[in-house]
C-alpha atoms as a PDB file:
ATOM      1  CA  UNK A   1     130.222 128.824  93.719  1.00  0.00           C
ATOM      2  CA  UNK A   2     127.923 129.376  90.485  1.00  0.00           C
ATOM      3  CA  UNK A   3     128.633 127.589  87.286  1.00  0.00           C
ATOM      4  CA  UNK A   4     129.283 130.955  86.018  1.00  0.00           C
ATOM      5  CA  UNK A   5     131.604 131.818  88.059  1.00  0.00           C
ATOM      6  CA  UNK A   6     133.582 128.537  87.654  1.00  0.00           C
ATOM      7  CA  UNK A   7     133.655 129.318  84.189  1.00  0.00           C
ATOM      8  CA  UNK A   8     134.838 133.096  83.774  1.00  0.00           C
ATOM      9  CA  UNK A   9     138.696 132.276  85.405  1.00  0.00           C
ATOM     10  CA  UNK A  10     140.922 134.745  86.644  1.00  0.00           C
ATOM     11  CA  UNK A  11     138.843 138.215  88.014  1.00  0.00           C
ATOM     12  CA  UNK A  12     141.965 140.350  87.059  1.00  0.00           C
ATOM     13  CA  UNK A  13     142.530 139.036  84.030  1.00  0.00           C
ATOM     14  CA  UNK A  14     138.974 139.222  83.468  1.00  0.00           C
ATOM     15  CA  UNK A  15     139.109 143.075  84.668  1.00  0.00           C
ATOM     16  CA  UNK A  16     141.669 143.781  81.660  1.00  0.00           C
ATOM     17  CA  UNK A  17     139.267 142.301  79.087  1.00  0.00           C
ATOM     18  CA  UNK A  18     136.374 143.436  80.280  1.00  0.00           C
ATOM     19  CA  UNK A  19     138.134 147.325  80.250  1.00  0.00           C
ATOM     20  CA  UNK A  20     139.350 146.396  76.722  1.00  0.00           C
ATOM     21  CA  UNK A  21     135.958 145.807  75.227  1.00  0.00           C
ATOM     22  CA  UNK A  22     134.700 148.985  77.649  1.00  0.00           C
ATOM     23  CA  UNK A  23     137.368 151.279  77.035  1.00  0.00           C
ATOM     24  CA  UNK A  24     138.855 149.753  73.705  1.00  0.00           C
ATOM     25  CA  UNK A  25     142.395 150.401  74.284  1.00  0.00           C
ATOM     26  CA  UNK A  26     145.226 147.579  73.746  1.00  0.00           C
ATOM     27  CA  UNK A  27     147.496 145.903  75.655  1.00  0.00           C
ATOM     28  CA  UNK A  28     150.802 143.424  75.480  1.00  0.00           C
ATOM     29  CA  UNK A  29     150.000 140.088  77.856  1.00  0.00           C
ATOM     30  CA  UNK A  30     151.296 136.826  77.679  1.00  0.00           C
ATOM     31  CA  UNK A  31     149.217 134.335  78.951  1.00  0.00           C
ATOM     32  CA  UNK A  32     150.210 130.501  79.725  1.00  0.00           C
ATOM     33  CA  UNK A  33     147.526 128.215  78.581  1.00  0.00           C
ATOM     34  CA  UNK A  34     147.562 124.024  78.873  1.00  0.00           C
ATOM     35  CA  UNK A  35     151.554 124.452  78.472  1.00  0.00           C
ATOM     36  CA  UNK A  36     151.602 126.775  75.852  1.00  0.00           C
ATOM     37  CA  UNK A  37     152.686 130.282  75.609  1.00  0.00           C
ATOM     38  CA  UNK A  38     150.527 132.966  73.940  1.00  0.00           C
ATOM     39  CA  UNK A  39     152.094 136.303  73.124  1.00  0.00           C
ATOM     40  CA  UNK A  40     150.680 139.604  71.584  1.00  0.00           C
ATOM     41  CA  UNK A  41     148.413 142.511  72.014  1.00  0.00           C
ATOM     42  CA  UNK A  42     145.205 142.251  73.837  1.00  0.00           C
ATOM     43  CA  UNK A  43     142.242 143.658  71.907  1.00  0.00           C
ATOM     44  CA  UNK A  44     138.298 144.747  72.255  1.00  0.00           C
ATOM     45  CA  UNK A  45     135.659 142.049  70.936  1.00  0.00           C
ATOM     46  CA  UNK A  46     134.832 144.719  68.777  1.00  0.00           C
ATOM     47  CA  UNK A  47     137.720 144.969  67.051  1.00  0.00           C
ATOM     48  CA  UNK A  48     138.796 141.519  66.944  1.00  0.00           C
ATOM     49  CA  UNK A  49     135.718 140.971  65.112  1.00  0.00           C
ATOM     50  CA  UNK A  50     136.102 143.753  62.553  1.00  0.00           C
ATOM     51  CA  UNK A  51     139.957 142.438  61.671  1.00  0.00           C
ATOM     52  CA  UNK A  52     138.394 138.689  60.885  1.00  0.00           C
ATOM     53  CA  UNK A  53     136.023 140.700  59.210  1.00  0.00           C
ATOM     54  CA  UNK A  54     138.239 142.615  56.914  1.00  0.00           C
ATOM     55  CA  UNK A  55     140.281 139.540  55.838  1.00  0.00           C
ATOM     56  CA  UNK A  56     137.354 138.006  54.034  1.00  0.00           C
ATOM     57  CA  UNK A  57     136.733 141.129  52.315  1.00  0.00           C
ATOM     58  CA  UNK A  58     136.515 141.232  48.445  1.00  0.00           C
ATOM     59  CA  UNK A  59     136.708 137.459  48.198  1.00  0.00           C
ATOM     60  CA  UNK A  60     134.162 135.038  46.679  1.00  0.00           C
ATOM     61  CA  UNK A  61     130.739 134.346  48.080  1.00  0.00           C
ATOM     62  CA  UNK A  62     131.473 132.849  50.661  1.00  0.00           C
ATOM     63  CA  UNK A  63     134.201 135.135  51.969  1.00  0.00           C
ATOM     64  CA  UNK A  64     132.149 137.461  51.307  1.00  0.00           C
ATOM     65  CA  UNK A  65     128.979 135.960  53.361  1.00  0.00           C
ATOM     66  CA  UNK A  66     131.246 135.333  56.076  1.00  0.00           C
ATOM     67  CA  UNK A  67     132.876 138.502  56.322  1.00  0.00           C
ATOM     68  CA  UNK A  68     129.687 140.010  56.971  1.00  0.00           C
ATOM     69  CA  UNK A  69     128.813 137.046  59.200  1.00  0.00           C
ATOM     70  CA  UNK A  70     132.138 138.806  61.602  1.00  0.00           C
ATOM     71  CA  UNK A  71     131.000 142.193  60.812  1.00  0.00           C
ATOM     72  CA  UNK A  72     127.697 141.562  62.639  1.00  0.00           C
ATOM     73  CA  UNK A  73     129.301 139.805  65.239  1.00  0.00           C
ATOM     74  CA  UNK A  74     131.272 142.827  66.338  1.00  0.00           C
ATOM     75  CA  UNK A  75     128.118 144.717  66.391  1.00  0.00           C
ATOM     76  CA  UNK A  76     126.699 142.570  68.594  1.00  0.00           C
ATOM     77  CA  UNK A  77     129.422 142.715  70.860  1.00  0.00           C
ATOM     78  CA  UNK A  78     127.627 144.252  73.662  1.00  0.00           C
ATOM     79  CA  UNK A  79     124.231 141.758  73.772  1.00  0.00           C
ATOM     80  CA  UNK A  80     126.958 139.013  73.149  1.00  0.00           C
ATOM     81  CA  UNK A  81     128.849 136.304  75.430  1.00  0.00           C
ATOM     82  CA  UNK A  82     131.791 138.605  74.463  1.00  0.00           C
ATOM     83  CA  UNK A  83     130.201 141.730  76.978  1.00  0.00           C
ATOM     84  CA  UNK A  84     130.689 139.802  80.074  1.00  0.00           C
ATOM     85  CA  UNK A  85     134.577 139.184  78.946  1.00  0.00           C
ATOM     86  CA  UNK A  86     134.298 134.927  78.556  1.00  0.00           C
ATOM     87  CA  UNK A  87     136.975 135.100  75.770  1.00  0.00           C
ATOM     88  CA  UNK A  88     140.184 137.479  75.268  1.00  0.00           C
ATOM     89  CA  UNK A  89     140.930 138.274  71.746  1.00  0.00           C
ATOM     90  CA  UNK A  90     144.745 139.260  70.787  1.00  0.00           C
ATOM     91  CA  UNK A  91     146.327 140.648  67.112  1.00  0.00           C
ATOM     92  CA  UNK A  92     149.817 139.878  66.309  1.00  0.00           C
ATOM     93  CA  UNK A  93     149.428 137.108  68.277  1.00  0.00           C
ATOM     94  CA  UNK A  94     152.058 134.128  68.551  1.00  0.00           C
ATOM     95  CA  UNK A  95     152.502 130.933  70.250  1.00  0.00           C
ATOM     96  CA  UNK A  96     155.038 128.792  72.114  1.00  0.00           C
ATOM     97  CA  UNK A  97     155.374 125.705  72.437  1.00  0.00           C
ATOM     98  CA  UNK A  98     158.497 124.514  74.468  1.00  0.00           C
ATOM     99  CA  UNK A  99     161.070 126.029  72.105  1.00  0.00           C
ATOM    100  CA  UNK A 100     161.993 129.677  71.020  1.00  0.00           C
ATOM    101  CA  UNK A 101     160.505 129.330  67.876  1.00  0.00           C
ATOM    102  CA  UNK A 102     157.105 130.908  67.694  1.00  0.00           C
ATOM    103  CA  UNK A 103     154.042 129.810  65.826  1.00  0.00           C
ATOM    104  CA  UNK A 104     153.513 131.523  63.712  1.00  0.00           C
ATOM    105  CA  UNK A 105     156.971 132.955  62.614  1.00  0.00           C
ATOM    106  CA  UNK A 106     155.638 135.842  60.314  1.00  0.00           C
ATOM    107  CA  UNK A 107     152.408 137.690  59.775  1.00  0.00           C
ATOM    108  CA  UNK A 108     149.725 139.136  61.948  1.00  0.00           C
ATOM    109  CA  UNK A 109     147.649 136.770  63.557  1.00  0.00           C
ATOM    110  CA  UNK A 110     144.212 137.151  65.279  1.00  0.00           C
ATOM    111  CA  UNK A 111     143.930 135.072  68.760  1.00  0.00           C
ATOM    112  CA  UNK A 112     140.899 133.956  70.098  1.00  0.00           C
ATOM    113  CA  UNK A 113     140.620 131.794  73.723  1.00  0.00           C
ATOM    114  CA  UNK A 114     138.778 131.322  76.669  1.00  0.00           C
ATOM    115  CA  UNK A 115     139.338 133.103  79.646  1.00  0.00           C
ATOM    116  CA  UNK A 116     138.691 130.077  82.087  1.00  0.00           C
ATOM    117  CA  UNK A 117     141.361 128.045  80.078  1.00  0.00           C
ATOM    118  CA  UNK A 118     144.197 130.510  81.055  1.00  0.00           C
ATOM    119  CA  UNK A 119     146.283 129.488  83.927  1.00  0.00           C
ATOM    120  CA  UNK A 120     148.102 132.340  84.106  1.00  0.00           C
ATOM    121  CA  UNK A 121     149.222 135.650  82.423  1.00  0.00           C
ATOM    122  CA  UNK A 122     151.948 138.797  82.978  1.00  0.00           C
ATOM    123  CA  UNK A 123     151.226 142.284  81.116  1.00  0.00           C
ATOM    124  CA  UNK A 124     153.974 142.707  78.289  1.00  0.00           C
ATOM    125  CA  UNK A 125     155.044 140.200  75.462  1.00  0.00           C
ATOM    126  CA  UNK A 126     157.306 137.349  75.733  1.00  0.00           C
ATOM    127  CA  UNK A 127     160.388 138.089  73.129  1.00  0.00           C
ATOM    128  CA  UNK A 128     161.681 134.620  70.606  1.00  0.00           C
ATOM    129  CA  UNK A 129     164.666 133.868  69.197  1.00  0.00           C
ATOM    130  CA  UNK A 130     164.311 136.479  66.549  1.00  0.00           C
ATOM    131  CA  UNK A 131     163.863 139.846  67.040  1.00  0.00           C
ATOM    132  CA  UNK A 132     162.991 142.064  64.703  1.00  0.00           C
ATOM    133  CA  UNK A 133     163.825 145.564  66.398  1.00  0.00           C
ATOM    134  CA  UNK A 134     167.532 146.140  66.779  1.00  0.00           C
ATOM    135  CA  UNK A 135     169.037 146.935  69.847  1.00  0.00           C
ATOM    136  CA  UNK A 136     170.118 150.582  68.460  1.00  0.00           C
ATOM    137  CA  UNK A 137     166.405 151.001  67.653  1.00  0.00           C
ATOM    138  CA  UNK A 138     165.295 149.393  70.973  1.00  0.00           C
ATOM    139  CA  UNK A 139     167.490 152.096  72.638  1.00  0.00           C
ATOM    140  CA  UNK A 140     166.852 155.061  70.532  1.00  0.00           C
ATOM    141  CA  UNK A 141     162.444 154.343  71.225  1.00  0.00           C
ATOM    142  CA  UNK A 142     162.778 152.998  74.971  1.00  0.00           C
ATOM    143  CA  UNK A 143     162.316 156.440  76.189  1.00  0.00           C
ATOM    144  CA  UNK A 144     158.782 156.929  74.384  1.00  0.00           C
ATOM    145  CA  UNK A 145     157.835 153.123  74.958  1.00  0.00           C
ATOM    146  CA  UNK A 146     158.223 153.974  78.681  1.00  0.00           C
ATOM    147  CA  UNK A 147     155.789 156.877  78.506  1.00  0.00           C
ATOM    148  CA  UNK A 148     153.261 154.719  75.988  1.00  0.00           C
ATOM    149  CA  UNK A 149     153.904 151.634  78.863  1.00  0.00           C
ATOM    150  CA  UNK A 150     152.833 154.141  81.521  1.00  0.00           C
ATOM    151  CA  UNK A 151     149.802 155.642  80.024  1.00  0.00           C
ATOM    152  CA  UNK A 152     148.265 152.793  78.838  1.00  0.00           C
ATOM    153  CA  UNK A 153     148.621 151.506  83.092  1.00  0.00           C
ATOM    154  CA  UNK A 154     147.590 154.703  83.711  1.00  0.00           C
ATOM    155  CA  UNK A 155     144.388 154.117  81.621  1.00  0.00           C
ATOM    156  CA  UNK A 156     144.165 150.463  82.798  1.00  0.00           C
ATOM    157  CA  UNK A 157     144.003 151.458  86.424  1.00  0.00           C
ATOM    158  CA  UNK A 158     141.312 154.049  86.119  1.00  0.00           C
ATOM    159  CA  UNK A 159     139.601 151.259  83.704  1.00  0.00           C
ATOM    160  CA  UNK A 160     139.635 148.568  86.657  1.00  0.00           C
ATOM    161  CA  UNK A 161     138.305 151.288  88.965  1.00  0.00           C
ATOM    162  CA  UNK A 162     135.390 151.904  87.171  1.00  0.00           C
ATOM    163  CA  UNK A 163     135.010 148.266  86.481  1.00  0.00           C
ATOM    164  CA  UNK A 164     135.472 146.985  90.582  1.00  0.00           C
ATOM    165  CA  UNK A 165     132.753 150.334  91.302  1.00  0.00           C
ATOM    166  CA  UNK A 166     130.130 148.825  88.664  1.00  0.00           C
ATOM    167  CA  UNK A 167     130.798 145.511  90.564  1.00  0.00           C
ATOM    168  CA  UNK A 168     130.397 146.578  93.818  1.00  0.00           C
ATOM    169  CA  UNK A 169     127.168 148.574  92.873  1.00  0.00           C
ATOM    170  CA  UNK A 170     126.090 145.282  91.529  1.00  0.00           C
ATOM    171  CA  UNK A 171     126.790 143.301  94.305  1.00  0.00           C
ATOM    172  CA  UNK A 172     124.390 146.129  96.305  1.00  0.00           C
ATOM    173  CA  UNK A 173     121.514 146.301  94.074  1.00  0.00           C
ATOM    174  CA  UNK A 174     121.858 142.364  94.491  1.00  0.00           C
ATOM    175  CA  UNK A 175     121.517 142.296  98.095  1.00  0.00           C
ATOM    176  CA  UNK A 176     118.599 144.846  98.012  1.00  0.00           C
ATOM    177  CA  UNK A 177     116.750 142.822  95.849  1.00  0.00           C
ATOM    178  CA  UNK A 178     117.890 139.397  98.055  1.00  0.00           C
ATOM    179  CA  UNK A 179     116.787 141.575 100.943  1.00  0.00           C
ATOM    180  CA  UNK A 180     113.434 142.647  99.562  1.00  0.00           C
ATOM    181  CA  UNK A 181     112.696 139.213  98.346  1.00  0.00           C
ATOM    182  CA  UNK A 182     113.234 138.157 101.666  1.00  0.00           C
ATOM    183  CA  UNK A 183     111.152 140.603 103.163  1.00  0.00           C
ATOM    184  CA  UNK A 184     108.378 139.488 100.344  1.00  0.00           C
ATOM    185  CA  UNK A 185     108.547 136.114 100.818  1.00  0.00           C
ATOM    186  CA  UNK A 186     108.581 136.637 105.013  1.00  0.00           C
ATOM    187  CA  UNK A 187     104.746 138.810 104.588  1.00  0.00           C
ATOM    188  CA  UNK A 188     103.539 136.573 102.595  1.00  0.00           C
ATOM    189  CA  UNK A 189     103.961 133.355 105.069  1.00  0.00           C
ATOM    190  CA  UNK A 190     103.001 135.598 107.881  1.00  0.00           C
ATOM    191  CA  UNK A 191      99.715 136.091 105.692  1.00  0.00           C
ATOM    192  CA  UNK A 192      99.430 132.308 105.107  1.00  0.00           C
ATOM    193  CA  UNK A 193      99.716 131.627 108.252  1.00  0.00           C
ATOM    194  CA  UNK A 194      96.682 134.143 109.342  1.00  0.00           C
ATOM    195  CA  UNK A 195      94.615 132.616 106.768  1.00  0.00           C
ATOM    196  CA  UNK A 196      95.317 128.985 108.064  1.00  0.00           C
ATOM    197  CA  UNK A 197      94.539 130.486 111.567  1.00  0.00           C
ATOM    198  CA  UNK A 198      91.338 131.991 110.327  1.00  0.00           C
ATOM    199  CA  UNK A 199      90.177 129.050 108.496  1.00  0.00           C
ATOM    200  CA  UNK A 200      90.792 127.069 111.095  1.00  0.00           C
ATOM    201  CA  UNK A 201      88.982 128.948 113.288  1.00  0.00           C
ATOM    202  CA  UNK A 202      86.013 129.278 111.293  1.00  0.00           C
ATOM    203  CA  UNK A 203      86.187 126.067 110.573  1.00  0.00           C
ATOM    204  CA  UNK A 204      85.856 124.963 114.491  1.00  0.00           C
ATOM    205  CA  UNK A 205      82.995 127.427 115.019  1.00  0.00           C
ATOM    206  CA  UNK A 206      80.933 125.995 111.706  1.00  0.00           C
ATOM    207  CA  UNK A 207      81.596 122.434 113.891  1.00  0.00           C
ATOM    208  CA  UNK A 208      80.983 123.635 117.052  1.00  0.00           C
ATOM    209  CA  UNK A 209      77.361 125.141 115.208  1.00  0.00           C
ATOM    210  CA  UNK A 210      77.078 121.689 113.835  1.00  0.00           C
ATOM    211  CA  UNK A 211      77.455 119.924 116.896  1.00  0.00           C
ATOM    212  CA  UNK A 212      75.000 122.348 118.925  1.00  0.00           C
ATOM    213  CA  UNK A 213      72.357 122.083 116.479  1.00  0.00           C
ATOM    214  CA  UNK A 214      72.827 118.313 116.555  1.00  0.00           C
ATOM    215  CA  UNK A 215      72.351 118.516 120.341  1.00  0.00           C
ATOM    216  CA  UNK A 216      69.088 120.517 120.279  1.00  0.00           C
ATOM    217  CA  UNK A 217      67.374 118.357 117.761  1.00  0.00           C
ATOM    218  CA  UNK A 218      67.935 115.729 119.672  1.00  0.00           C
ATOM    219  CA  UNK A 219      66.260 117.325 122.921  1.00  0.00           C
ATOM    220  CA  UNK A 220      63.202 117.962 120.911  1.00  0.00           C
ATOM    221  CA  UNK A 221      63.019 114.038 119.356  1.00  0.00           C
END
């Protein structure tokens, strides 16, 4: 197994980031990483980028420079590291850490971590000791969460489709090119090895000349 493959992690989790920076459509995940708990929506590259980006806006000079410092990062999104889905980006993200009180407690936080340091994840978000939504309210927009939940998996699923085709085209143009490579490299010994065979041969019947006109001067001495 490749270094690069090592490093990526999890392919399925890998398949939902990858169709988030594709397809740029969010979802709720929880992942567990070294014993933590991280909780929140899943987000493109692109957009992760442009968020940073916006919360340096209309600061000094050096908000400012690095503000446009994110800004070109999210255009680069698709040359980047970021295209082959190494990291997974999350908003409103917050973390666990053996109790029920999340850190953060309060604002909207922007997530950034490696996908190879995730040991494992479940689609939705993991829930604190405080909940913000009553239950009335949890009741009265279940209905239309339900239909959201099932769209979005909906969109995922034709998302990973597309995503396992490119793959598997991939993996073929890979093995045409392994295959013609092999076929290259296979001619060109065969045409080594006629050259060795010709220069060989040449090279006995230059001795064998050698050796005959050796012979006859020696007759006439």
């Amino acid at each position: 197994m490749s270094e690069e493959h090592k490093e990526v992690g999890d392919s399925i989790l890998q398949f939902l980031v990858r169709a988030a920076n594709k397809e740029n459509f969010n979802v709720e995940l929880t992942l567990n990483v070294g014993g933590a708990i991280v909780t929140g929506t899943m987000v493109s590259a692109k957009d992760y980028f442009s968020s940073l980006s916006e919360r340096f806006e209309g600061g000094n000079e050096v908000a400012d420079i690095l503000s446009e410092q994110f800004a070109k990062a999210g255009e680069a999104v698709d040359t980047s590291e970021d295209s082959k889905g190494q990291f997974i980006h999350m908003k409103e993200a917050q973390v666990y850490c053996g109790d029920s009180n999340p850190t953060p407690s309060k604002g909207e936080v922007l997530w950034r971590g490696k996908l190879s340091a995730v040991d494992g994840f479940y689609l939705g978000a993991a829930s604190g000791g405080e909940n913000e939504t009553s239950k009335s309210d949890e009741g009265k927009d279940s209905e239309s969460d339900e239909n959201s939940a099932d769209e979005r998996l909906d969109h995922l699923e034709e998302s990973i489709g597309e995503l396992v085709d490119e793959n598997e085209e991939k993996v073929k143009e890979d093995e045409e090119v392994s295959e013609e490579k092999a076929e290259d490299e296979e001619a060109s010994e065969q045409k080594n090895k006629r050259k060795s065979r010709s220069e060989k041969a040449k090279a006995k019947t230059t001795s064998s000349s050698k050796t005959k006109a050796k012979k006859a001067s020696e007759k006439k001495d």
